[in-house]
PDB file of N, CA and C in Angstrom:
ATOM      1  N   UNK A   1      81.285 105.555  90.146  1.00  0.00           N
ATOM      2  CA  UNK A   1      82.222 104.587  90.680  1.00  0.00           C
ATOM      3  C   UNK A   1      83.059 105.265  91.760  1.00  0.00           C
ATOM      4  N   UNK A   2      83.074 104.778  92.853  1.00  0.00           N
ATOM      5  CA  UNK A   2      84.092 104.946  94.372  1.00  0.00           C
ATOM      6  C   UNK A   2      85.280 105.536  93.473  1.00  0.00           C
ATOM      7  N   UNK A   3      86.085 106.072  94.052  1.00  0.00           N
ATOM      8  CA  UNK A   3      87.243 106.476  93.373  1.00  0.00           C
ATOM      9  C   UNK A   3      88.648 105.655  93.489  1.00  0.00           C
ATOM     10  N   UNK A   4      88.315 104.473  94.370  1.00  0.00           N
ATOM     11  CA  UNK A   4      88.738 103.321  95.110  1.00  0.00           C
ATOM     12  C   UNK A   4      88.202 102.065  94.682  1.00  0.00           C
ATOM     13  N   UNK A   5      87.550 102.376  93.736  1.00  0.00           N
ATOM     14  CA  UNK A   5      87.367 100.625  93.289  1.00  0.00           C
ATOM     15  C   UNK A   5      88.634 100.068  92.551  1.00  0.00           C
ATOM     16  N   UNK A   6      88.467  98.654  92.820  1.00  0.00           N
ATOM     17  CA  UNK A   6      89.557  98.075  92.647  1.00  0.00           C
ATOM     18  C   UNK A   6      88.516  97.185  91.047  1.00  0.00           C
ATOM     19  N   UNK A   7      89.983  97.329  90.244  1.00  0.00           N
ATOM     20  CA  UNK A   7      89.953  96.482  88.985  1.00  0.00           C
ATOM     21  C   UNK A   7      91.012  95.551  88.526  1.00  0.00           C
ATOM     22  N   UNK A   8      91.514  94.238  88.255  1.00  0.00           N
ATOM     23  CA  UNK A   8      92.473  93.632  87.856  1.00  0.00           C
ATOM     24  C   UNK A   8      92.374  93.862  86.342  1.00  0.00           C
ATOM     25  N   UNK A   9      94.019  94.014  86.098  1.00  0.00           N
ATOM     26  CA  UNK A   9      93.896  93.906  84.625  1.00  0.00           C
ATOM     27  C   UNK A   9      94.881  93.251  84.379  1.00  0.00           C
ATOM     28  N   UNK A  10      94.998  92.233  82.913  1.00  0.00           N
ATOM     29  CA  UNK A  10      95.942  91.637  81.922  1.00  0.00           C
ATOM     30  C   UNK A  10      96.463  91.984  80.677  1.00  0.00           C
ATOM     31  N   UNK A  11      97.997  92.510  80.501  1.00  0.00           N
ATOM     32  CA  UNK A  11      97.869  92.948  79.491  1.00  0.00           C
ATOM     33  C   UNK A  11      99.323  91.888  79.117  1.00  0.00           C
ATOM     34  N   UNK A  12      99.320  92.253  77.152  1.00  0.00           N
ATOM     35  CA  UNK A  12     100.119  91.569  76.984  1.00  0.00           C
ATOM     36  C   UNK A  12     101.164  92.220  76.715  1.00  0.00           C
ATOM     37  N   UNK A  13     102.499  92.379  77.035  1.00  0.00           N
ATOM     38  CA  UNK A  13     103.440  93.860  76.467  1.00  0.00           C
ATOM     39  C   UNK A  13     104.553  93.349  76.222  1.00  0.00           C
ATOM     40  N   UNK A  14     105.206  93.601  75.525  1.00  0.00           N
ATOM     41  CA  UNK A  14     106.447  93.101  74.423  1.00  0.00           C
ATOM     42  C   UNK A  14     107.735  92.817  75.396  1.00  0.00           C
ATOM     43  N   UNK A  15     108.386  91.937  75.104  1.00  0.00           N
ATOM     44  CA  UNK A  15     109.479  91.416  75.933  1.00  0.00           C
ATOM     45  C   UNK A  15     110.532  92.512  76.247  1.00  0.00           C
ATOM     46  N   UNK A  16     110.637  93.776  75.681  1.00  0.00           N
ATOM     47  CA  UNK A  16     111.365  94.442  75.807  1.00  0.00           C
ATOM     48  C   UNK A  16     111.156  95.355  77.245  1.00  0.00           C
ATOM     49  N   UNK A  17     109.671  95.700  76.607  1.00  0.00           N
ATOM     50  CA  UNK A  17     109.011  96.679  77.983  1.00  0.00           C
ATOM     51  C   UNK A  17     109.579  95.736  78.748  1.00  0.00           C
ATOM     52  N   UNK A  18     108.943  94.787  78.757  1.00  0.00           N
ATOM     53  CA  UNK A  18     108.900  93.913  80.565  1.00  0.00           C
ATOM     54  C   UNK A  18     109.839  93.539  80.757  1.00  0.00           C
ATOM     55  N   UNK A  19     111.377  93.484  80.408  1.00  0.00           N
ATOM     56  CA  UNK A  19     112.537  93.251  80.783  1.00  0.00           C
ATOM     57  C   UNK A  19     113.238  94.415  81.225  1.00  0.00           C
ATOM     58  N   UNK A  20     112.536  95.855  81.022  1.00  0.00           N
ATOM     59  CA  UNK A  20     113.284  97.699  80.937  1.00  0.00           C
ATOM     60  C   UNK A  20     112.626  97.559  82.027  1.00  0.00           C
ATOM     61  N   UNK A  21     110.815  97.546  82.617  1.00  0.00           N
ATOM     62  CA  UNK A  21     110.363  97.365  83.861  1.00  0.00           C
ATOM     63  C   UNK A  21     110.882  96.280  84.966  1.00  0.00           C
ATOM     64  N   UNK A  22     111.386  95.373  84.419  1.00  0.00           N
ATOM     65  CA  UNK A  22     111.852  94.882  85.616  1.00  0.00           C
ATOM     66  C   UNK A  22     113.066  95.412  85.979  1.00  0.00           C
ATOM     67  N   UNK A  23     114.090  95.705  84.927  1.00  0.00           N
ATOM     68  CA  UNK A  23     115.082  96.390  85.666  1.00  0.00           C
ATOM     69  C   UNK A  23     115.005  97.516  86.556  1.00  0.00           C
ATOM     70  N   UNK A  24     113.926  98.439  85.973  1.00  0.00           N
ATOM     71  CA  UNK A  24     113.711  99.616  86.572  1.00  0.00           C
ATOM     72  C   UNK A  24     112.964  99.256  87.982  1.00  0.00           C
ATOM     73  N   UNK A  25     112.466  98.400  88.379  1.00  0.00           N
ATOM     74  CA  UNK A  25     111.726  98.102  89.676  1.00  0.00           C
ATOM     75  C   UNK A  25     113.380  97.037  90.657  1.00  0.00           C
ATOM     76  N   UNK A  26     114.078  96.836  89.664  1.00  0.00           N
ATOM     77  CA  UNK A  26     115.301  95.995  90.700  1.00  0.00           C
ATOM     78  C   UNK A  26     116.380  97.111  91.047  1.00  0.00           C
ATOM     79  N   UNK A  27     116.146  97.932  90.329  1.00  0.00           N
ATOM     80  CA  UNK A  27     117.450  99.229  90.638  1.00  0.00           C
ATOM     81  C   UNK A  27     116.294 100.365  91.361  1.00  0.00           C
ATOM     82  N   UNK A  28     115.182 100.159  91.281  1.00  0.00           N
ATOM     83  CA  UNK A  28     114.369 101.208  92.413  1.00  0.00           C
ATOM     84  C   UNK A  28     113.756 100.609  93.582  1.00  0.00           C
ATOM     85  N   UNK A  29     114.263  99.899  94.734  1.00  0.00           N
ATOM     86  CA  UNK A  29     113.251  98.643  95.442  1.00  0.00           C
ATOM     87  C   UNK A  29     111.854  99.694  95.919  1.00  0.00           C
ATOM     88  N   UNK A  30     111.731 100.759  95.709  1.00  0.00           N
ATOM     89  CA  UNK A  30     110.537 101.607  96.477  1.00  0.00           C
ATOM     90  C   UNK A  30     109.515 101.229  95.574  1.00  0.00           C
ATOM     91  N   UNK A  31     109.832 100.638  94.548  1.00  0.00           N
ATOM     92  CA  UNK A  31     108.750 100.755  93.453  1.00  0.00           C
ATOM     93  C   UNK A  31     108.284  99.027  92.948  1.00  0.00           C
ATOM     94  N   UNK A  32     107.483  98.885  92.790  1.00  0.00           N
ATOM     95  CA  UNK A  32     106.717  97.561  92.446  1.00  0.00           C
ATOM     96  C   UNK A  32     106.240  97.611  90.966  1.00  0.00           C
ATOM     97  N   UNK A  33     105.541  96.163  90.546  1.00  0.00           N
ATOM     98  CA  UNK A  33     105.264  96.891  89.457  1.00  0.00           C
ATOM     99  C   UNK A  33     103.890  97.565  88.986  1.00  0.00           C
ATOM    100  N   UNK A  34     103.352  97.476  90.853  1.00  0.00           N
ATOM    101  CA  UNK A  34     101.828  97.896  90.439  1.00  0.00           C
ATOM    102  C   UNK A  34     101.926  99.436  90.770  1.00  0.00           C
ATOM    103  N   UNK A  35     102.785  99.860  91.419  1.00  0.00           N
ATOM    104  CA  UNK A  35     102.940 101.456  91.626  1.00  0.00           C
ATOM    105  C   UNK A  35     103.456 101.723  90.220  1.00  0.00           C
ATOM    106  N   UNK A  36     104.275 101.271  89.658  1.00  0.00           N
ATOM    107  CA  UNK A  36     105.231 101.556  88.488  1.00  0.00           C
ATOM    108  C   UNK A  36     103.799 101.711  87.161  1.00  0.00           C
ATOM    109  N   UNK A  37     102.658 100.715  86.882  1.00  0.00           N
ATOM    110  CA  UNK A  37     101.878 100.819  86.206  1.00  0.00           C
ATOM    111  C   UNK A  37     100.863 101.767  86.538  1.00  0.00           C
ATOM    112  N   UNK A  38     100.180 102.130  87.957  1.00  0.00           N
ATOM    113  CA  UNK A  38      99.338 102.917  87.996  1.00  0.00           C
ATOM    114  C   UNK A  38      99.913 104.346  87.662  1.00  0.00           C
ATOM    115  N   UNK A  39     101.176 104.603  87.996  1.00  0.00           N
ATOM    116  CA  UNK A  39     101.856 105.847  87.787  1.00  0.00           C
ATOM    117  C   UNK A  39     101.843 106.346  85.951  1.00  0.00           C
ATOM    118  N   UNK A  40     102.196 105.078  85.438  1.00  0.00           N
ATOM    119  CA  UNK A  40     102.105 105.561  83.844  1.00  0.00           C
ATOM    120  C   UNK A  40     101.391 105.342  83.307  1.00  0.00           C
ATOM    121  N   UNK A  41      99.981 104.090  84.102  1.00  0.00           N
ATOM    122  CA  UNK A  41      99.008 105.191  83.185  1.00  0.00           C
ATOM    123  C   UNK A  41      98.037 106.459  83.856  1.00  0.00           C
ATOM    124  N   UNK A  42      98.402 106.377  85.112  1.00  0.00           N
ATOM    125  CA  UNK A  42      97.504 107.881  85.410  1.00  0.00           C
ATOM    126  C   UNK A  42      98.223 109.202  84.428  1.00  0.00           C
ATOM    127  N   UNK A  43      99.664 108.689  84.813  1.00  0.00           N
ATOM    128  CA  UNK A  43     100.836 109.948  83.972  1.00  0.00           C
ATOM    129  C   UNK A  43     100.305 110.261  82.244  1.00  0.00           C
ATOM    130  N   UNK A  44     100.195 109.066  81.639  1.00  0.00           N
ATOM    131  CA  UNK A  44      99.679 109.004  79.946  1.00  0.00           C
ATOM    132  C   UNK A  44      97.774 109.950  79.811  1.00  0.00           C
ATOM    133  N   UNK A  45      97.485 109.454  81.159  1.00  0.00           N
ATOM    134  CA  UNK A  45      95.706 110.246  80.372  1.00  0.00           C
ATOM    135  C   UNK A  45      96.268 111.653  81.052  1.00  0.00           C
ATOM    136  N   UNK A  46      96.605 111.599  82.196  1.00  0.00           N
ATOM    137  CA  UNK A  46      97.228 113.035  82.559  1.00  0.00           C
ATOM    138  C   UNK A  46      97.384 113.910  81.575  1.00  0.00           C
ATOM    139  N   UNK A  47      98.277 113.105  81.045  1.00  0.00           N
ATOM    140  CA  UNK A  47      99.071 114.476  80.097  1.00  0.00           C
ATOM    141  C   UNK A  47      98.734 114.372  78.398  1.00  0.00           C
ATOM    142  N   UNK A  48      97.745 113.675  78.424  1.00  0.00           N
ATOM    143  CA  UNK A  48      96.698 113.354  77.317  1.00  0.00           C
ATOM    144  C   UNK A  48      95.374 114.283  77.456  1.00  0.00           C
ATOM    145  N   UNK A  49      95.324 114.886  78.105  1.00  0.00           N
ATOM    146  CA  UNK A  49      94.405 115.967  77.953  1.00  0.00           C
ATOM    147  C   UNK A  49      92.844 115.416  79.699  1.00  0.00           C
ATOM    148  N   UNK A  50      93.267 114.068  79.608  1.00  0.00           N
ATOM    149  CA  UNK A  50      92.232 113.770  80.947  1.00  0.00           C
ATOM    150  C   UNK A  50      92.515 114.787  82.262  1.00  0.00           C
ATOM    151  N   UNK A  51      91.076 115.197  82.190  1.00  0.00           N
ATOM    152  CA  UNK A  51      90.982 116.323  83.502  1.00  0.00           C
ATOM    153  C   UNK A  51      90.226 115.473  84.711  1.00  0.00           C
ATOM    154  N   UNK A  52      90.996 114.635  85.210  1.00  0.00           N
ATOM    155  CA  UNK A  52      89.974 113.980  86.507  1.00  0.00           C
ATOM    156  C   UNK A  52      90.914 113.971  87.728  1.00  0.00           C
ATOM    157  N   UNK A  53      90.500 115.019  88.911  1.00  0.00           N
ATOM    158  CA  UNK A  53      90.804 114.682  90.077  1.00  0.00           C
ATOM    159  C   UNK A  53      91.441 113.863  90.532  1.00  0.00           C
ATOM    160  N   UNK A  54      90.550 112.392  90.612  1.00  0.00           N
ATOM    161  CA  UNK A  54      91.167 111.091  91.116  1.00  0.00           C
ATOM    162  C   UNK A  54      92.075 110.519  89.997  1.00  0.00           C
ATOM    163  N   UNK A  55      92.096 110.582  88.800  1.00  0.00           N
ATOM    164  CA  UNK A  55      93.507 110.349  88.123  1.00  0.00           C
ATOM    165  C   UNK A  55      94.599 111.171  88.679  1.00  0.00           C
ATOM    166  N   UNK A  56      94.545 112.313  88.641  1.00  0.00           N
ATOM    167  CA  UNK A  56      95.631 113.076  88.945  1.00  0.00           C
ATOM    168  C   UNK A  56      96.184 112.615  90.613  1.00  0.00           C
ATOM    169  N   UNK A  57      95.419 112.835  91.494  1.00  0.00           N
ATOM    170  CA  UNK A  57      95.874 112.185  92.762  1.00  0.00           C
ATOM    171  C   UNK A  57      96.659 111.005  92.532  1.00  0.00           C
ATOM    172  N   UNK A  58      96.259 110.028  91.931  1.00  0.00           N
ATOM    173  CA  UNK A  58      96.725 108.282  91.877  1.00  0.00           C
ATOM    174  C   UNK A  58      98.050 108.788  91.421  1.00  0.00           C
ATOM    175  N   UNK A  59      98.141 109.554  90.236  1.00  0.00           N
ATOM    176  CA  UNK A  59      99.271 110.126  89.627  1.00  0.00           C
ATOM    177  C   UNK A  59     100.715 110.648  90.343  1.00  0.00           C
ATOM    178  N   UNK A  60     100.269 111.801  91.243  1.00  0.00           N
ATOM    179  CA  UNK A  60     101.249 112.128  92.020  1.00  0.00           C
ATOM    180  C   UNK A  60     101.051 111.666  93.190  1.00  0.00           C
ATOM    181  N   UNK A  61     100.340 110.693  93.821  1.00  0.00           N
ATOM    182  CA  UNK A  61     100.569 109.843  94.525  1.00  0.00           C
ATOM    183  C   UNK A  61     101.958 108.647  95.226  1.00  0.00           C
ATOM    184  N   UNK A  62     101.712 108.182  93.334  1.00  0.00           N
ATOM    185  CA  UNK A  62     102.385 107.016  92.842  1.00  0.00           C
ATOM    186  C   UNK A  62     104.343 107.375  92.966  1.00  0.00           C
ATOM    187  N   UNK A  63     103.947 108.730  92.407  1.00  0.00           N
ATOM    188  CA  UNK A  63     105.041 109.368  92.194  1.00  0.00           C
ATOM    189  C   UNK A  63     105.712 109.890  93.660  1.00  0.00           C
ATOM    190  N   UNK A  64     105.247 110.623  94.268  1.00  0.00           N
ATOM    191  CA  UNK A  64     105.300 111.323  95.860  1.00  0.00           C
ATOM    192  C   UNK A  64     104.565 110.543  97.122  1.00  0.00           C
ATOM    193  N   UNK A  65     105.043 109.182  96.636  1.00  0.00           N
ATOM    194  CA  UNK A  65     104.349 108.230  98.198  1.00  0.00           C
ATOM    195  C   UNK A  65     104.841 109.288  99.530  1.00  0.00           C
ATOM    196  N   UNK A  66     103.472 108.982 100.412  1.00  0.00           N
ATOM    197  CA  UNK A  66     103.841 110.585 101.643  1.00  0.00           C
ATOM    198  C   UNK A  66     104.804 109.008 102.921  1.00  0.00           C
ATOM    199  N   UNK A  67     105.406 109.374 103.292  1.00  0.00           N
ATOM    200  CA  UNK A  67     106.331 108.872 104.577  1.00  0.00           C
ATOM    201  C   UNK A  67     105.492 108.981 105.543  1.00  0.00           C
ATOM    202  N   UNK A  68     104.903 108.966 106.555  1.00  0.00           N
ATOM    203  CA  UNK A  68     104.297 109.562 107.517  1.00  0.00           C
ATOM    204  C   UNK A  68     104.053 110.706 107.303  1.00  0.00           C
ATOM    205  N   UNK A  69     103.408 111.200 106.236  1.00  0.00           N
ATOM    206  CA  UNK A  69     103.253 112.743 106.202  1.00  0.00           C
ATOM    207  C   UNK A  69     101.535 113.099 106.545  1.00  0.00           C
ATOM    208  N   UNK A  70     101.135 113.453 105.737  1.00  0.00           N
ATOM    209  CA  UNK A  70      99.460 114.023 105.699  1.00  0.00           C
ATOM    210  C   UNK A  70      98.867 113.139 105.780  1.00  0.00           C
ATOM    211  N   UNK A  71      98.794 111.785 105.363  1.00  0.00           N
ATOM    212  CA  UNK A  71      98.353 110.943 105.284  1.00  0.00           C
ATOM    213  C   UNK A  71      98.004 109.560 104.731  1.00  0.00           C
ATOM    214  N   UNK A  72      97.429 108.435 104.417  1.00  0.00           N
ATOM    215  CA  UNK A  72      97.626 107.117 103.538  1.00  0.00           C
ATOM    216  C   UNK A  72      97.921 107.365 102.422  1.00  0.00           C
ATOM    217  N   UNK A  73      98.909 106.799 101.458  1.00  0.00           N
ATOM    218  CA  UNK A  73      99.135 107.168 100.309  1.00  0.00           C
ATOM    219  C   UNK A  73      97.842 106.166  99.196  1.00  0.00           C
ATOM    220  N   UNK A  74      97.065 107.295  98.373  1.00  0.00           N
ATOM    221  CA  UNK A  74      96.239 106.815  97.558  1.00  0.00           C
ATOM    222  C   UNK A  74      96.930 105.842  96.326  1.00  0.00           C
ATOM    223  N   UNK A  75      96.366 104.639  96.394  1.00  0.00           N
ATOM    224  CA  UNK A  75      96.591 103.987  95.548  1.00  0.00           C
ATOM    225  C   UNK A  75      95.733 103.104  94.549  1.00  0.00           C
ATOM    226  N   UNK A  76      95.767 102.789  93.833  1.00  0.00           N
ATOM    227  CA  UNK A  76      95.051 101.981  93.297  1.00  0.00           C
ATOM    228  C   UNK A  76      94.866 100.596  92.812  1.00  0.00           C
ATOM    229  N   UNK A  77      94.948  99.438  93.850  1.00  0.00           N
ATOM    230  CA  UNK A  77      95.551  98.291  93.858  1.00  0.00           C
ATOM    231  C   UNK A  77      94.806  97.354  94.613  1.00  0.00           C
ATOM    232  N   UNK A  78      94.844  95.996  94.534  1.00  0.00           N
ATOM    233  CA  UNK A  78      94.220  95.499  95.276  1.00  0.00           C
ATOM    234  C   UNK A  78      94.209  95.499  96.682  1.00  0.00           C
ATOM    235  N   UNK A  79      95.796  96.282  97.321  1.00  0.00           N
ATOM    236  CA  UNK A  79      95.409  96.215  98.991  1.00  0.00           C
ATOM    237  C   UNK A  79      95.263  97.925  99.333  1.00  0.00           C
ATOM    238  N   UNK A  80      94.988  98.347  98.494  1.00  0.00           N
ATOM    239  CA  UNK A  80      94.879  99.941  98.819  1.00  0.00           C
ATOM    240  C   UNK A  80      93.806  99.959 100.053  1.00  0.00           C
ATOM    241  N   UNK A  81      94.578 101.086 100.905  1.00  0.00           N
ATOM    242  CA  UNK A  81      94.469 100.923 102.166  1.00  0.00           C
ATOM    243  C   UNK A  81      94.757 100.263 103.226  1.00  0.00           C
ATOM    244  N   UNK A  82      95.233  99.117 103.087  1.00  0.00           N
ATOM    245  CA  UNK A  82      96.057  98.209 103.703  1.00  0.00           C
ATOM    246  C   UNK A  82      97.538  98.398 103.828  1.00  0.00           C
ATOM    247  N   UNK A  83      98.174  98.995 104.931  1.00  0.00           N
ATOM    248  CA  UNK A  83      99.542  99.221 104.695  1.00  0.00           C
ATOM    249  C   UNK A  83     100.084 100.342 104.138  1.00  0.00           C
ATOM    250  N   UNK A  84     100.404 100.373 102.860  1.00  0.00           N
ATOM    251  CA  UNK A  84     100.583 101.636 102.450  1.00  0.00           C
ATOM    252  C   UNK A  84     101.918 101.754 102.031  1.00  0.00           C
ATOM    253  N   UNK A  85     102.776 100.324 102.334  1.00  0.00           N
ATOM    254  CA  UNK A  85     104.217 100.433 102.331  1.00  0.00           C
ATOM    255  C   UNK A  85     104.432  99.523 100.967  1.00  0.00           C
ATOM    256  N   UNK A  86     104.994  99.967 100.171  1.00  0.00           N
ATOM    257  CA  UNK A  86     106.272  99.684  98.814  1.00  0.00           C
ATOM    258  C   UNK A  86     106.674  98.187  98.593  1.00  0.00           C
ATOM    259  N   UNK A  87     107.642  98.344 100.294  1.00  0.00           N
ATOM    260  CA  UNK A  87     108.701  97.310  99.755  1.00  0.00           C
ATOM    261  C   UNK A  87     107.967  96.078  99.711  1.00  0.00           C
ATOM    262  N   UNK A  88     107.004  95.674 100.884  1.00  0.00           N
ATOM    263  CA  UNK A  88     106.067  94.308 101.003  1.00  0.00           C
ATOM    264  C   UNK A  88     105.594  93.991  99.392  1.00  0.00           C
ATOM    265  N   UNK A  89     106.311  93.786  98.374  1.00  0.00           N
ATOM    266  CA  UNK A  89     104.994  93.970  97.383  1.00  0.00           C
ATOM    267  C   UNK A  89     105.189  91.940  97.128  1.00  0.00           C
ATOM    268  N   UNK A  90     105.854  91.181  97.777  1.00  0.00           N
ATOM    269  CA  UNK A  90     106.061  89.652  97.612  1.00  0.00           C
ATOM    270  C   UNK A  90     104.586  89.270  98.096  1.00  0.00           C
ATOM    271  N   UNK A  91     103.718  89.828  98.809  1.00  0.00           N
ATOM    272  CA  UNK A  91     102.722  89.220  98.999  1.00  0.00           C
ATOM    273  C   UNK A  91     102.230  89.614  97.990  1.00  0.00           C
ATOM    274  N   UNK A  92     101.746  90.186  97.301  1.00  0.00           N
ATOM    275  CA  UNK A  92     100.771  90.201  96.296  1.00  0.00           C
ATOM    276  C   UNK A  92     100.791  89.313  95.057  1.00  0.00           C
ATOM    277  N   UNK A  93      99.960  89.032  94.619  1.00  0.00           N
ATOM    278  CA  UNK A  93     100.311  87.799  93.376  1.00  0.00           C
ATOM    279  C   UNK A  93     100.721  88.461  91.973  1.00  0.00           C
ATOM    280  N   UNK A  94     101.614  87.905  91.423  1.00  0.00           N
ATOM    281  CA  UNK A  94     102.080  88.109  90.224  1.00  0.00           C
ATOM    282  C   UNK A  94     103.142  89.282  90.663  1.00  0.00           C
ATOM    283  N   UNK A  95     103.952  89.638  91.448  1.00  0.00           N
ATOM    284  CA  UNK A  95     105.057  90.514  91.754  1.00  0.00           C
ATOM    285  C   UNK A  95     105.868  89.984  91.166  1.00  0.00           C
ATOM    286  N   UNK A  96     107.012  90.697  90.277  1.00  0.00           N
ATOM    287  CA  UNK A  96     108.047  90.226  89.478  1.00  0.00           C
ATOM    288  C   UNK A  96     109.123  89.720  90.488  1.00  0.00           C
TER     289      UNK A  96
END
């Protein structure tokens, strides 16, 4: 698999999480909640013993978006590669 394929997922998570994530994405505007999810779970197999390259990239990616630095920040999302910027995240569907 591309290391760039794109997958949608649905999950169901307890009213608590998703009321602590939304706060945490309204007091951080850099963060969405699809950066905010790829980050914890690349962060959880990370540090769960998963040894994969492209996890780890997505990981400190998510975490260290580059500014104009080295280059597109890797993501894993439906517009990855497109843009590259944070705050736009109202276009995407289902943004809190």
């Amino acid at each position: 698999m591309h290391p760039m394929a794109m997958v949608s997922l649905q999950a169901d998570v307890p009213e608590p999480l998703l009321q602590s994530m939304r706060g945490f994405i309204e007091a951080h505007p850099n963060w969405d909640q699809y950066r905010l999810f790829q980050a914890a779970l690349a962060g959880f197999l990370v540090q769960n013993g998963l040894e994969s390259r492209e996890v780890t990239r997505c990981y400190l990616a998510n975490l260290f978006p580059q500014k104009g630095g080295f280059g597109p920040r890797l993501v894993m999302g439906s517009d990855a590669g497109v843009g590259g910027d944070d705050a736009d995240s109202s276009s995407r569907p289902g943004a809190l």
